[in-house]
Structures are given as structure tokens and as C-alpha cells.
Protein backbone atom coordinates (compact mmCIF):
# COMPACT_ATOMS: atom_id res chain seq x y z
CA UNK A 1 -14.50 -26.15 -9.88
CA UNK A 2 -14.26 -28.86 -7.44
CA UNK A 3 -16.16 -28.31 -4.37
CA UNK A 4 -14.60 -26.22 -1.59
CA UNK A 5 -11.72 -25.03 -4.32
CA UNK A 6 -11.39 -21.51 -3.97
CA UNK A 7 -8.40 -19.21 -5.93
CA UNK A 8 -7.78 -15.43 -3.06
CA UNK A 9 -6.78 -12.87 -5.65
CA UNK A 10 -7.06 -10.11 -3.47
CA UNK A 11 -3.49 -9.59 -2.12
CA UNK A 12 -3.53 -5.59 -1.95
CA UNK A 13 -6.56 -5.80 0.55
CA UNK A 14 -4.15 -8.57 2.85
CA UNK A 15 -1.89 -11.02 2.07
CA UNK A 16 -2.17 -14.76 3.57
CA UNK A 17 0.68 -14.76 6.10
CA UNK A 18 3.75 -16.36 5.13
CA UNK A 19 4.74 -19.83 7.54
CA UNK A 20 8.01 -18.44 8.02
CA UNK A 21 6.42 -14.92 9.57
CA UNK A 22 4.06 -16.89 11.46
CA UNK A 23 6.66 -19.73 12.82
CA UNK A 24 9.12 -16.29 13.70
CA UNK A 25 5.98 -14.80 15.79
CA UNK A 26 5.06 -18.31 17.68
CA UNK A 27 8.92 -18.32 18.95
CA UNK A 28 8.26 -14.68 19.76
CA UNK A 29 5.43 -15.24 21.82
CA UNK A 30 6.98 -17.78 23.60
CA UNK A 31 9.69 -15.07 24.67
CA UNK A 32 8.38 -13.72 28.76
CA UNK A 33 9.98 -10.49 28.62
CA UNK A 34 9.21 -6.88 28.15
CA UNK A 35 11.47 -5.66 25.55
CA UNK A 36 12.09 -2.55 28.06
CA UNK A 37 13.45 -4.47 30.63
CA UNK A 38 17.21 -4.67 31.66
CA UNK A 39 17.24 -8.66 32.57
CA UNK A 40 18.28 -11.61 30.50
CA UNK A 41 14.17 -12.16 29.45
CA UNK A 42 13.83 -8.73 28.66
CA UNK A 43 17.15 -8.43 26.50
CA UNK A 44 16.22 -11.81 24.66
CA UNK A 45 12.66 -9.83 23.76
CA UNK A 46 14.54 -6.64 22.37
CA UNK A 47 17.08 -8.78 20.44
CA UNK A 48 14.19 -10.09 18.33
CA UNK A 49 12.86 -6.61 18.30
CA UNK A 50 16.08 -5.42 16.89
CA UNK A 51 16.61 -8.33 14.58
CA UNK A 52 13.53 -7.74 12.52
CA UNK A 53 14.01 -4.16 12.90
CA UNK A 54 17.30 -4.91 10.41
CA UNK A 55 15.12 -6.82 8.47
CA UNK A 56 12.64 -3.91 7.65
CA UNK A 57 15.27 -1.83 7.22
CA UNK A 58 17.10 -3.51 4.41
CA UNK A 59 13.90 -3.66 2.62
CA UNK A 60 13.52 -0.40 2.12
CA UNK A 61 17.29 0.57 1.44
CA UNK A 62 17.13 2.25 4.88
CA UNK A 63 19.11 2.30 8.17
CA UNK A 64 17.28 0.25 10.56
CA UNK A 65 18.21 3.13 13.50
CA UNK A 66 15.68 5.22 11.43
CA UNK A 67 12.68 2.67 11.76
CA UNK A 68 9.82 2.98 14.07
CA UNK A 69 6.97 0.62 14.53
CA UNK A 70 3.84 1.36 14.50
CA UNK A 71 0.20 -0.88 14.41
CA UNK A 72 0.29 -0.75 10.57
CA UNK A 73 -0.15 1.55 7.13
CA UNK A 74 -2.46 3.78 8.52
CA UNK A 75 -1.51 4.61 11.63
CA UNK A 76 2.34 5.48 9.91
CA UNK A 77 0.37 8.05 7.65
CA UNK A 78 -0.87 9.50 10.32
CA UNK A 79 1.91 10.05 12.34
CA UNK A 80 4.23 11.28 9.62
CA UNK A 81 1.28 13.65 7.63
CA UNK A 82 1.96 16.07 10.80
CA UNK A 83 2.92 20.16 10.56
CA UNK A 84 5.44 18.94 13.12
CA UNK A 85 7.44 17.19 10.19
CA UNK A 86 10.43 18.65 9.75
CA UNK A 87 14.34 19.02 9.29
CA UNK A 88 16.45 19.54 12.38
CA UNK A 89 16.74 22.76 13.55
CA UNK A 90 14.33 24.01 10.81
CA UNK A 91 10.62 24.79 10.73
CA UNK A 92 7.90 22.28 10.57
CA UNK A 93 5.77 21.89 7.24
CA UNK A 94 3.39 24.45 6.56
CA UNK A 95 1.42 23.18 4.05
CA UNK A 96 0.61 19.14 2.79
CA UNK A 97 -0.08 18.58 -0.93
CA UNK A 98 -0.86 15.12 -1.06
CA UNK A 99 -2.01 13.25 -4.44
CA UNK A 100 -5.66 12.95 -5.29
CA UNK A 101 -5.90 9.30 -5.92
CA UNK A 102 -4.09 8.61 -2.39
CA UNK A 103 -5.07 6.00 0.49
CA UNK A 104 -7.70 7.63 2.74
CA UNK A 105 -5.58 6.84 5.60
CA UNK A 106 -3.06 10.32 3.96
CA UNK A 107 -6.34 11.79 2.54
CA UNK A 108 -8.80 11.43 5.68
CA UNK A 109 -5.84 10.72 8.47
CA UNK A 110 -3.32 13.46 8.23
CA UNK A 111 -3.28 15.94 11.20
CA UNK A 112 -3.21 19.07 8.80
CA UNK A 113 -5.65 21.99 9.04
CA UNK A 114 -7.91 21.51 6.19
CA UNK A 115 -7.38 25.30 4.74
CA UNK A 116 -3.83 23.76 4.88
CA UNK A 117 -4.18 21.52 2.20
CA UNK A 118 -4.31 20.99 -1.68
CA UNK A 119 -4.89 17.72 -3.42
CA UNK A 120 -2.37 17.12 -6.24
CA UNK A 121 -4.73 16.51 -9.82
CA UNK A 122 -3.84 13.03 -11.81
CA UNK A 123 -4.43 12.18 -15.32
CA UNK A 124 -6.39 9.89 -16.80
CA UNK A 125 -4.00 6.86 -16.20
CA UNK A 126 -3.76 8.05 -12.61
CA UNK A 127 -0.28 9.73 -12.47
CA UNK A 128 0.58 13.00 -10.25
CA UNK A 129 0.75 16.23 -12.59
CA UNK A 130 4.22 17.19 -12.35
CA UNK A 131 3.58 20.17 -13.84
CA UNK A 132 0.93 21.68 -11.68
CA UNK A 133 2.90 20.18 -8.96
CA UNK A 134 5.91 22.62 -9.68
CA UNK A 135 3.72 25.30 -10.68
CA UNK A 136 2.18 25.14 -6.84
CA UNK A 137 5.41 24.79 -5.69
CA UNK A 138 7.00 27.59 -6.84
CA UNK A 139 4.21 30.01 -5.40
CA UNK A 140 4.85 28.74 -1.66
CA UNK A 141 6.37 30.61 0.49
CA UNK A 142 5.60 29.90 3.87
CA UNK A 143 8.04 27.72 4.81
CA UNK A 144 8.48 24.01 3.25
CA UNK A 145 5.55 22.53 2.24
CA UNK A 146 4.76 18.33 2.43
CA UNK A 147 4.02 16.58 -0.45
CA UNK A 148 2.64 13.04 0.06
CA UNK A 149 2.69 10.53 -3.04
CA UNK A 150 2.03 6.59 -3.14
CA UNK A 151 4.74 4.80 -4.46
CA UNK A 152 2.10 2.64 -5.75
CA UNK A 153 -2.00 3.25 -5.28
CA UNK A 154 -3.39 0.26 -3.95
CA UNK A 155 -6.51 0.17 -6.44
CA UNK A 156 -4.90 0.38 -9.66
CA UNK A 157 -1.65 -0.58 -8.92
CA UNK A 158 -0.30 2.48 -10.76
CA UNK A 159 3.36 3.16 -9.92
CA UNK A 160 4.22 6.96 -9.44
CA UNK A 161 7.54 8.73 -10.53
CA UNK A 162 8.65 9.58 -6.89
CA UNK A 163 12.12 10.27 -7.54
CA UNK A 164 11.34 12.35 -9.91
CA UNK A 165 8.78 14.35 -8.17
CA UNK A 166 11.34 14.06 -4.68
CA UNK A 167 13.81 16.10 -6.85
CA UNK A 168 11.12 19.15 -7.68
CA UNK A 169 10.26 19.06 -4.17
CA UNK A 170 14.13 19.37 -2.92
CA UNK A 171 14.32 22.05 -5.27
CA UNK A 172 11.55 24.03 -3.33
CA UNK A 173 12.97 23.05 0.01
CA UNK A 174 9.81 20.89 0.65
CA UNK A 175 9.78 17.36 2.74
CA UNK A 176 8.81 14.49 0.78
CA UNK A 177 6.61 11.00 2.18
CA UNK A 178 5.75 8.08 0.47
CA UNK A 179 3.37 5.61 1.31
CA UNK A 180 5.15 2.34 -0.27
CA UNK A 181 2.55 -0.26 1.85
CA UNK A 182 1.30 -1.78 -1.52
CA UNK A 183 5.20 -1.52 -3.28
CA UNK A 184 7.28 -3.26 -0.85
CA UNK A 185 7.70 -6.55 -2.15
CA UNK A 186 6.75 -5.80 -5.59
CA UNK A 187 9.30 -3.54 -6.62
CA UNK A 188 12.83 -2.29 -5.52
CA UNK A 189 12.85 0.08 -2.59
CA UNK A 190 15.66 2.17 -1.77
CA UNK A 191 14.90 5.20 0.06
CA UNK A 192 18.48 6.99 -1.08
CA UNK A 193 17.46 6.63 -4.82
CA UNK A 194 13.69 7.64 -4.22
CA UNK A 195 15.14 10.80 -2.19
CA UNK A 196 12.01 10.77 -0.21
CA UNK A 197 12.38 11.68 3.24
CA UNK A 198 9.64 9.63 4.60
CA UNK A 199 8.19 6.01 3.85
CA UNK A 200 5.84 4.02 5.81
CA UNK A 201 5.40 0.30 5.37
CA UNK A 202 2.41 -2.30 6.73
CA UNK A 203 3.43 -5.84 7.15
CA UNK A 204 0.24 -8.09 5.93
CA UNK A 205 0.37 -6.45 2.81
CA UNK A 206 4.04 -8.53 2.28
CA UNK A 207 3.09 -11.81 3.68
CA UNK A 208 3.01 -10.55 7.37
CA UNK A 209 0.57 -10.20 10.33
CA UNK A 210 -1.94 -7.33 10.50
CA UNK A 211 -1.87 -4.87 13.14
CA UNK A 212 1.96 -3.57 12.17
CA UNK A 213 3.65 -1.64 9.98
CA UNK A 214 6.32 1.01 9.88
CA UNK A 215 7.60 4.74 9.48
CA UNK A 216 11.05 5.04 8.05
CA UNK A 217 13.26 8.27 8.44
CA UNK A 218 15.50 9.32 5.71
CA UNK A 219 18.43 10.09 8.37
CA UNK A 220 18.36 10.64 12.00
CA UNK A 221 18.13 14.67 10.39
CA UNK A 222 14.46 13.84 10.17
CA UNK A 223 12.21 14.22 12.60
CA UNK A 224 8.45 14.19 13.78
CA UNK A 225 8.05 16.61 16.88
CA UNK A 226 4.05 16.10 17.81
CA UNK A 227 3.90 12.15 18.86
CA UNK A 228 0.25 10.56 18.19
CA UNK A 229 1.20 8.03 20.82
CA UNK A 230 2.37 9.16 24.06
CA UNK A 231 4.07 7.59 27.21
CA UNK A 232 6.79 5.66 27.63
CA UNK A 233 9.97 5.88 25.81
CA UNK A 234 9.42 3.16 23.19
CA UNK A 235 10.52 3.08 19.82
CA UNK A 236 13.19 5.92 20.05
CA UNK A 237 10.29 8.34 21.94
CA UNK A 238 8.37 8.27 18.82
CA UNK A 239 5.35 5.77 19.77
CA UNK A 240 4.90 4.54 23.38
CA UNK A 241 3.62 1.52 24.60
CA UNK A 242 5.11 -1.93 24.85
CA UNK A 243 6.22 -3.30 21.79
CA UNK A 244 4.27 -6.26 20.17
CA UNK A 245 7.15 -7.77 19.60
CA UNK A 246 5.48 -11.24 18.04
CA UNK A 247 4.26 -9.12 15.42
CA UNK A 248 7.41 -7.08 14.92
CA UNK A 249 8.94 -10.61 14.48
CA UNK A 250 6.93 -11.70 12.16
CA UNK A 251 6.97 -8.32 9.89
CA UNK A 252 10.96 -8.56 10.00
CA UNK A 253 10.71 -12.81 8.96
CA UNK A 254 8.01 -11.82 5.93
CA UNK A 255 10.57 -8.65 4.90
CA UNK A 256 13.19 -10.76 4.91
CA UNK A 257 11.28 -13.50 2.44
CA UNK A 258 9.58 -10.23 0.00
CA UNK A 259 13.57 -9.06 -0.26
CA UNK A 260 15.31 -12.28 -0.90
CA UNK A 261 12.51 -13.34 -3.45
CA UNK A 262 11.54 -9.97 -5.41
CA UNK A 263 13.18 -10.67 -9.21
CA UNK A 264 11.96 -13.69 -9.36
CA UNK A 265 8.29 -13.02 -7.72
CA UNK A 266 8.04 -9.71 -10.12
CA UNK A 267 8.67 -11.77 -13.22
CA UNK A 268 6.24 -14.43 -11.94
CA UNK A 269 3.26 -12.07 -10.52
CA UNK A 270 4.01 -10.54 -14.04
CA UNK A 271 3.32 -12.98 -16.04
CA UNK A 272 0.65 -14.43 -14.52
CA UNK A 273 -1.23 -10.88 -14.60
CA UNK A 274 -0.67 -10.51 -17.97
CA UNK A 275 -2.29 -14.01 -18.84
CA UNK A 276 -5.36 -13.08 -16.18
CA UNK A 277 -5.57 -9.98 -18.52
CA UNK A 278 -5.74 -11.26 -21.48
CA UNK A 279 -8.14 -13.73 -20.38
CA UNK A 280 -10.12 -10.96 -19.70
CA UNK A 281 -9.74 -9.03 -22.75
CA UNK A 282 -10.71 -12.84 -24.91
CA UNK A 283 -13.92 -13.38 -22.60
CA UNK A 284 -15.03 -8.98 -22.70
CA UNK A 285 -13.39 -7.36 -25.74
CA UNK A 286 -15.02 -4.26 -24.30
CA UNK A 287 -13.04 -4.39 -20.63
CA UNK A 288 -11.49 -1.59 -19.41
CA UNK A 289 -7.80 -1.69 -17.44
CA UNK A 290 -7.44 1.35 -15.58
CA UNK A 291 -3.99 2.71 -15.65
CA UNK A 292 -3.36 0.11 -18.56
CA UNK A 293 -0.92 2.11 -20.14
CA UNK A 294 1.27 3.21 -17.11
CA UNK A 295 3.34 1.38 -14.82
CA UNK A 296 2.01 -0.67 -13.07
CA UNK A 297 3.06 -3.29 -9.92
CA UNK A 298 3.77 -6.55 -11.68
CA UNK A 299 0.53 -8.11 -9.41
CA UNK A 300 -2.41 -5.59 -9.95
CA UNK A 301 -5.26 -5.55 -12.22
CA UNK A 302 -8.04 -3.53 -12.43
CA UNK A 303 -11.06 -3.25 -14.56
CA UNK A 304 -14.49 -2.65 -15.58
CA UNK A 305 -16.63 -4.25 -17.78
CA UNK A 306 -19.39 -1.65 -19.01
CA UNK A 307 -22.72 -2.52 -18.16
CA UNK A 308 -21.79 -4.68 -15.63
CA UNK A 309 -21.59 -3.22 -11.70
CA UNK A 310 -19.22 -4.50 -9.36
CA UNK A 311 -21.59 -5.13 -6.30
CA UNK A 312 -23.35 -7.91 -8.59
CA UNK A 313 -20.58 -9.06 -10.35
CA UNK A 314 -18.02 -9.84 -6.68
CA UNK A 315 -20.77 -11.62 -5.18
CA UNK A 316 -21.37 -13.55 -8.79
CA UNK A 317 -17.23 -14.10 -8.91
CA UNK A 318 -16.88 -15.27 -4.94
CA UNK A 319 -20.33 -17.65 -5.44
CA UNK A 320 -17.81 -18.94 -7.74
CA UNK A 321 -15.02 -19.17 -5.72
CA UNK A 322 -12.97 -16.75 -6.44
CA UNK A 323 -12.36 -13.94 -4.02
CA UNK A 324 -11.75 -10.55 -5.54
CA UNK A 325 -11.99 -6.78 -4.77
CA UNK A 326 -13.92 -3.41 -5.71
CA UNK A 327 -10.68 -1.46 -4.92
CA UNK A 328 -9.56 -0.57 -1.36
CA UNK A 329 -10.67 -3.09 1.34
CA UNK A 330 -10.91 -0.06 3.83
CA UNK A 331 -14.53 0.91 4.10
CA UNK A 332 -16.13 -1.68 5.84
CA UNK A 333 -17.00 -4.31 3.45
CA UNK A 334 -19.21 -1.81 1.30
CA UNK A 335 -18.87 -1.61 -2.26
CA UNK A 336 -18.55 2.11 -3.19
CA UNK A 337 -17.36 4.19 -6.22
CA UNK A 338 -13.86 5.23 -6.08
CA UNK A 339 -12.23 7.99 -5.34
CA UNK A 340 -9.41 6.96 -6.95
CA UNK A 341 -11.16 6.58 -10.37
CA UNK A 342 -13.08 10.08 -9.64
CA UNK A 343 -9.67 11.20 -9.65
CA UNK A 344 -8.87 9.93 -12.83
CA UNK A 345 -12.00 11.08 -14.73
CA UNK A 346 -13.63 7.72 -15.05
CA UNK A 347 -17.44 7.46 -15.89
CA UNK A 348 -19.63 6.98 -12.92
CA UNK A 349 -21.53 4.48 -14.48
CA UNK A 350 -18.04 2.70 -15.43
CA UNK A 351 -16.74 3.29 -11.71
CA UNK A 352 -19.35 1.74 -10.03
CA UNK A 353 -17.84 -1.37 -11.85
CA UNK A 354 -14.25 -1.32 -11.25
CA UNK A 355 -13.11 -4.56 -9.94
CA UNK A 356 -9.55 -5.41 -8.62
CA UNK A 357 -7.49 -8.63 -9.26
CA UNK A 358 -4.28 -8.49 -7.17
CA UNK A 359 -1.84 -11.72 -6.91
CA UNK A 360 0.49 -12.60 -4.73
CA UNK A 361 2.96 -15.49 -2.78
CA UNK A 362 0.39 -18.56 -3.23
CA UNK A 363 -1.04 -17.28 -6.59
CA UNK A 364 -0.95 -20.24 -9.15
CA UNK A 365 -1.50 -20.83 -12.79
CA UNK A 366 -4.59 -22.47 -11.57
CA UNK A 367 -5.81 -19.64 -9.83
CA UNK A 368 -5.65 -17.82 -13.66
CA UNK A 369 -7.43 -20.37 -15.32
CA UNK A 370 -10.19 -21.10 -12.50
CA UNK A 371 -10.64 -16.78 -12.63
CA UNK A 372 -11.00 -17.22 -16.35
CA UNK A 373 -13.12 -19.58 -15.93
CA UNK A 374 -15.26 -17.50 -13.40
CA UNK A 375 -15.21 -14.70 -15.80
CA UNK A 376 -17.04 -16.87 -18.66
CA UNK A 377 -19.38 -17.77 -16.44
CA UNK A 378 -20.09 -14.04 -14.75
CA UNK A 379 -19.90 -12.26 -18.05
CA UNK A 380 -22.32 -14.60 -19.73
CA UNK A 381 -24.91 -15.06 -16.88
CA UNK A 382 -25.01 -11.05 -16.01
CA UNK A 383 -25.26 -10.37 -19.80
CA UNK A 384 -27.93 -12.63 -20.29
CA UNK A 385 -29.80 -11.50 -17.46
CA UNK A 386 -29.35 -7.77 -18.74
CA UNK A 387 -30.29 -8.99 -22.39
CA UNK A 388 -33.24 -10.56 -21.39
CA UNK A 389 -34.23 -7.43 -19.07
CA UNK A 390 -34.33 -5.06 -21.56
């Protein structure tokens, strides 16, 4: 590897912002207004507000009068995960099932009394049981419950069946959210087809800046009474505060890119996983994909090799430049066994060394062959070293 060369494969923690997102939020910043404000400067400010609010919009299959900005992923989740979710003119949710292997910003961030809530099992590939989903279902009766599913879990890039499980939820009157942070972009979204009645976005995972992100409403039938953010009247009385509206710019540029660009980046990111896989599978016959045999986003690989644990093995991989994952980027920089995999019955031993490869925009051939190349090098040292240890 030449010096300084390094290959990011590590998309589903953040994605490098797209030049059109950040050219979109350097003319934004150069705008004086505050987007609340009646003169020219302050129309100019909500115009580009409004403009990427389209943009958003038409990414998920949505209205754009039903999207509402937020600081990103997590703060969306919490909003929406609320009792005070509900149906006009009907009562709020009374219960939250929520999937097992979910983001902790729906497992740790919803506003739910905990006596309120049940965790949804998976199997072994890391799909929702439908079954003891509409078994659960069926015994509620204190008013409609919320059920919270990931389009897409952002470890093991398993996709879940959320139409399906929207239509068992209609059935039982119940609301239905789903986080789609690590989808958009990677699949199709269209909110009318999923039949959820909530989805929250975050823009850096598409190619966007961090610190925004967005909670899309089904129809203007939906609505959250219990605000997380109070004040002014921003954002349809949902969030208050003055809009960042360089960062609102550049989510609605970076949507606008992950739309226009989605066959043809799914077959790419597809193809290029598959070869980084079977590398794998060449240099560590005994590798193990989690969720290998579901669906999976086109860009997301995630493995173990037995014997091998991932706090040695990243720091082994980035020493040779290339920058990979343990699973979700959200705790701090600490490598920890997943919850996600606990989920899924995985070995401890095996969990503690799950490792994530995730591609995106800038991902090259090159960056396969130089983590190929990385893995030869890992594999070999750490197995000699545990060879000649024992």
C-alpha cells in the first residue's frame, strides 16, 4: 500500500459528504436571514428550507408538507417513539413493541414507560418474528399499540419485511415507525407501499452533513402531541428553534444525488460487496456473514472470523489502512459485543469478533483489493501469533 493510501469502508457509521451537499450548504450559509422572518433575506432563507424539504420528501415517496427536521437519526426516534403518537382524533399509543436487534437510539431513546414495552425476538439471520409479533398483537387491548422496526439494521445490514409486518399491525389498529437512516439511498423508499406511518431519516448516512435528519408523517392524519423541543413555531410546531438551514440544504442536495443515482449505485455497491466477500471467504474459509442468507442492503458486510476478536483485528486492519467497524459507531469509540448479534443467538466468543464492512459513494475496486489485501495480512499475522501462543 503506498504510503498515506487509505480505502474508508465504514459508510453505515458516516458517509464522506458529497461536494454537491457541501457546495448547496456554503451558498446556504452565505444566505443572512432567519428563515422565520417576513423580509426579502428571510424569504430567500425559507425558500432553500423548502426546496430541500421537496428533496427529502421525494426520497422517501412522501409529501414534503409531512417532513420535519430534526438534528439527525436519533433525535427523530426519539421524538416519534412517544405515547403521544397517534391518529387524529384517536388515542395515543399505549404500548411500543420495538424489534430486538434495533438502533439504541429506539431501544434506549424512546419516551415509553419501561413496563410499557416488549422487545420483538429475531431469528438467527436477524429478522422480526412475525409470528410472535401477531400472536402479541392479538392479545392487546388497550388501545393501539407502536411497533418500531428498522427498515434496515445498521450492523448487519439485514433488510426487514416492513410492509409486511405494517399490514399485521393495521390489522390490529396499531401505528407503525420505521427507522430507514441506514436504507435511504440503498434501496427504494416509498412510504405508501411500506404502509408505515412513521419514518425518520439522518442525512450523513446518504452523503450529507451530520447534525440533521428527519421525521416523516404518513399524512397530515398523523400526529405527535408531546414536542421534545419546545418554543417557537418552527417546523410546523413540531421542533422549535431556528432552522439550520445550511444543513437542511445540504441534506435536501445529498437526497437529491442518493435518489437520482440508486439503480445504478445498488448494482455497483452490490457487486463490489460480493467480491469483498468472497475475498473473505478465499483468505478465512471459516468466516462467518451474519445475516448471510437474508436480505441484505446491497453495501453491508458483516463477519467474524473465529478465534480472532475484533478489538485486535480493527486496530491490525486501520494500521493497515483500511478503516472499518465493530458494528454501530454509537458508543463512544469502544469496541463492545453486540446487541444486535445477542439478539440473534450468536456465540459470545464469536460476537466479540464481528466486524463490519459497509461501502458507499467513493468506494472503488481498489478499495476491495487493498481490503483483501489487508485481510491476508491480518488473518495470517493474528493466526500466527495465536499459533505460536498456544
Amino acid at each position: 500500500m503506498a504510503a498515506g493510501q487509505r480505502s474508508y469502508l465504514d459508510y453505515n457509521a458516516t458517509a464522506p459528504i458529497r461536494p454537491e451537499a457541501a457546495e448547496a450548504m456554503l451558498r446556504a450559509l452565505e444566505l443572512p436571514g432567519n428563515a422565520s422572518s417576513v423580509h426579502a433575506e428571510g424569504r430567500a432563507a425559507r425558500a432553500e428550507i423548502e426546496r430541500a424539504r421537496e428533496k427529502v420528501a421525494r426520497l422517501a415517496g412522501a409529501k414534503a408538507k409531512n417532513v420535519i427536521f430534526t438534528s439527525g437519526g436519533t433525535e427523530a426516534s426519539n421524538f416519534v417513539l412517544s405515547p403521544s403518537l397517534r391518529r387524529l382524533g384517536q388515542p395515543g399509543a399505549s404500548r411500543l413493541l420495538i424489534g430486538a436487534a434495533e438502533h439504541p437510539c429506539g431501544l434506549g431513546g424512546h419516551r415509553f414507560p419501561a413496563e410499557a414495552v416488549e422487545t420483538i425476538p429475531v431469528d438467527g439471520q436477524g429478522v422480526v418474528d412475525q409470528a410472535w409479533l401477531k400472536e402479541r398483537l392479538a392479545t392487546e387491548g388497550q388501545g393501539p399499540v407502536l411497533v418500531s422496526v428498522q427498515l434496515a439494521n445498521n450492523e448487519t445490514g439485514v433488510v426487514q419485511p416492513v410492509a409486511e409486518i405494517a399490514r399485521l399491525v393495521r390489522e390490529h389498529g396499531g401505528l407503525v415507525h420505521t427507522d430507514a437512516v441506514q436504507a435511504a439511498g440503498k434501496v427504494p423508499l416509498d412510504m405508501a407501499g411500506l404502509g408505515v406511518d412513521v419514518l425518520t431519516l439522518s442525512a450523513h448516512k446518504i452523503g450529507g452533513p451530520k447534525g440533521i435528519g428527519a421525521v416523516i408523517l404518513a399524512t397530515d392524519q398523523i400526529e405527535i402531541v408531546e414536542r421534545l423541543i419546545r418554543g417557537g413555531g418552527q417546523e410546523k410546531n413540531y421542533r422549535a428553534g431556528t432552522e439550520n438551514v445550511a444543513a437542511i440544504a445540504g441534506f435536501g442536495a445529498a437526497a437529491e444525488i442518493a435518489l437520482a443515482s440508486l439503480d445504478e449505485e445498488t448494482a455497483r455497491l452490490r457487486e463490489l460487496r460480493d467480491e469483498a466477500e468472497a475475498h473473505l471467504r478465499r483468505i478465512a474459509p471459516e468466516a462467518v456473514v451474519f445475516g448471510g442468507q437474508a436480505e441484505r442492503l446491497p453495501n453491508t458486510l458483516a463477519f467474524a472470523i473465529p478465534g480472532l476478536k475484533a478489538e485486535t483485528a480493527l486496530i491490525a486492519f486501520d494500521l493497515e489502512g483500511i478503516a472499518l467497524s465493530s458494528g454501530s459507531a454509537c458508543s463512544s469509540g469502544k469496541v463492545r459485543r453486540s446487541h444486535v448479534l445477542d439478539a440473534m443467538g450468536v456465540e459470545p466468543a464469536l460476537a466479540e469478533g464481528a466486524m463490519r464492512v459497509s461501502l458507499g459513494w467513493k468506494t472503488t475496486k481498489e478499495d476491495v483489493i487493498r481490503f483483501a489485501g489487508a485481510c491476508e495480512k491480518v488473518v495470517g499475522s493474528l493466526y500466527k501469533r495465536k499459533a505460536s501462543a498456544a
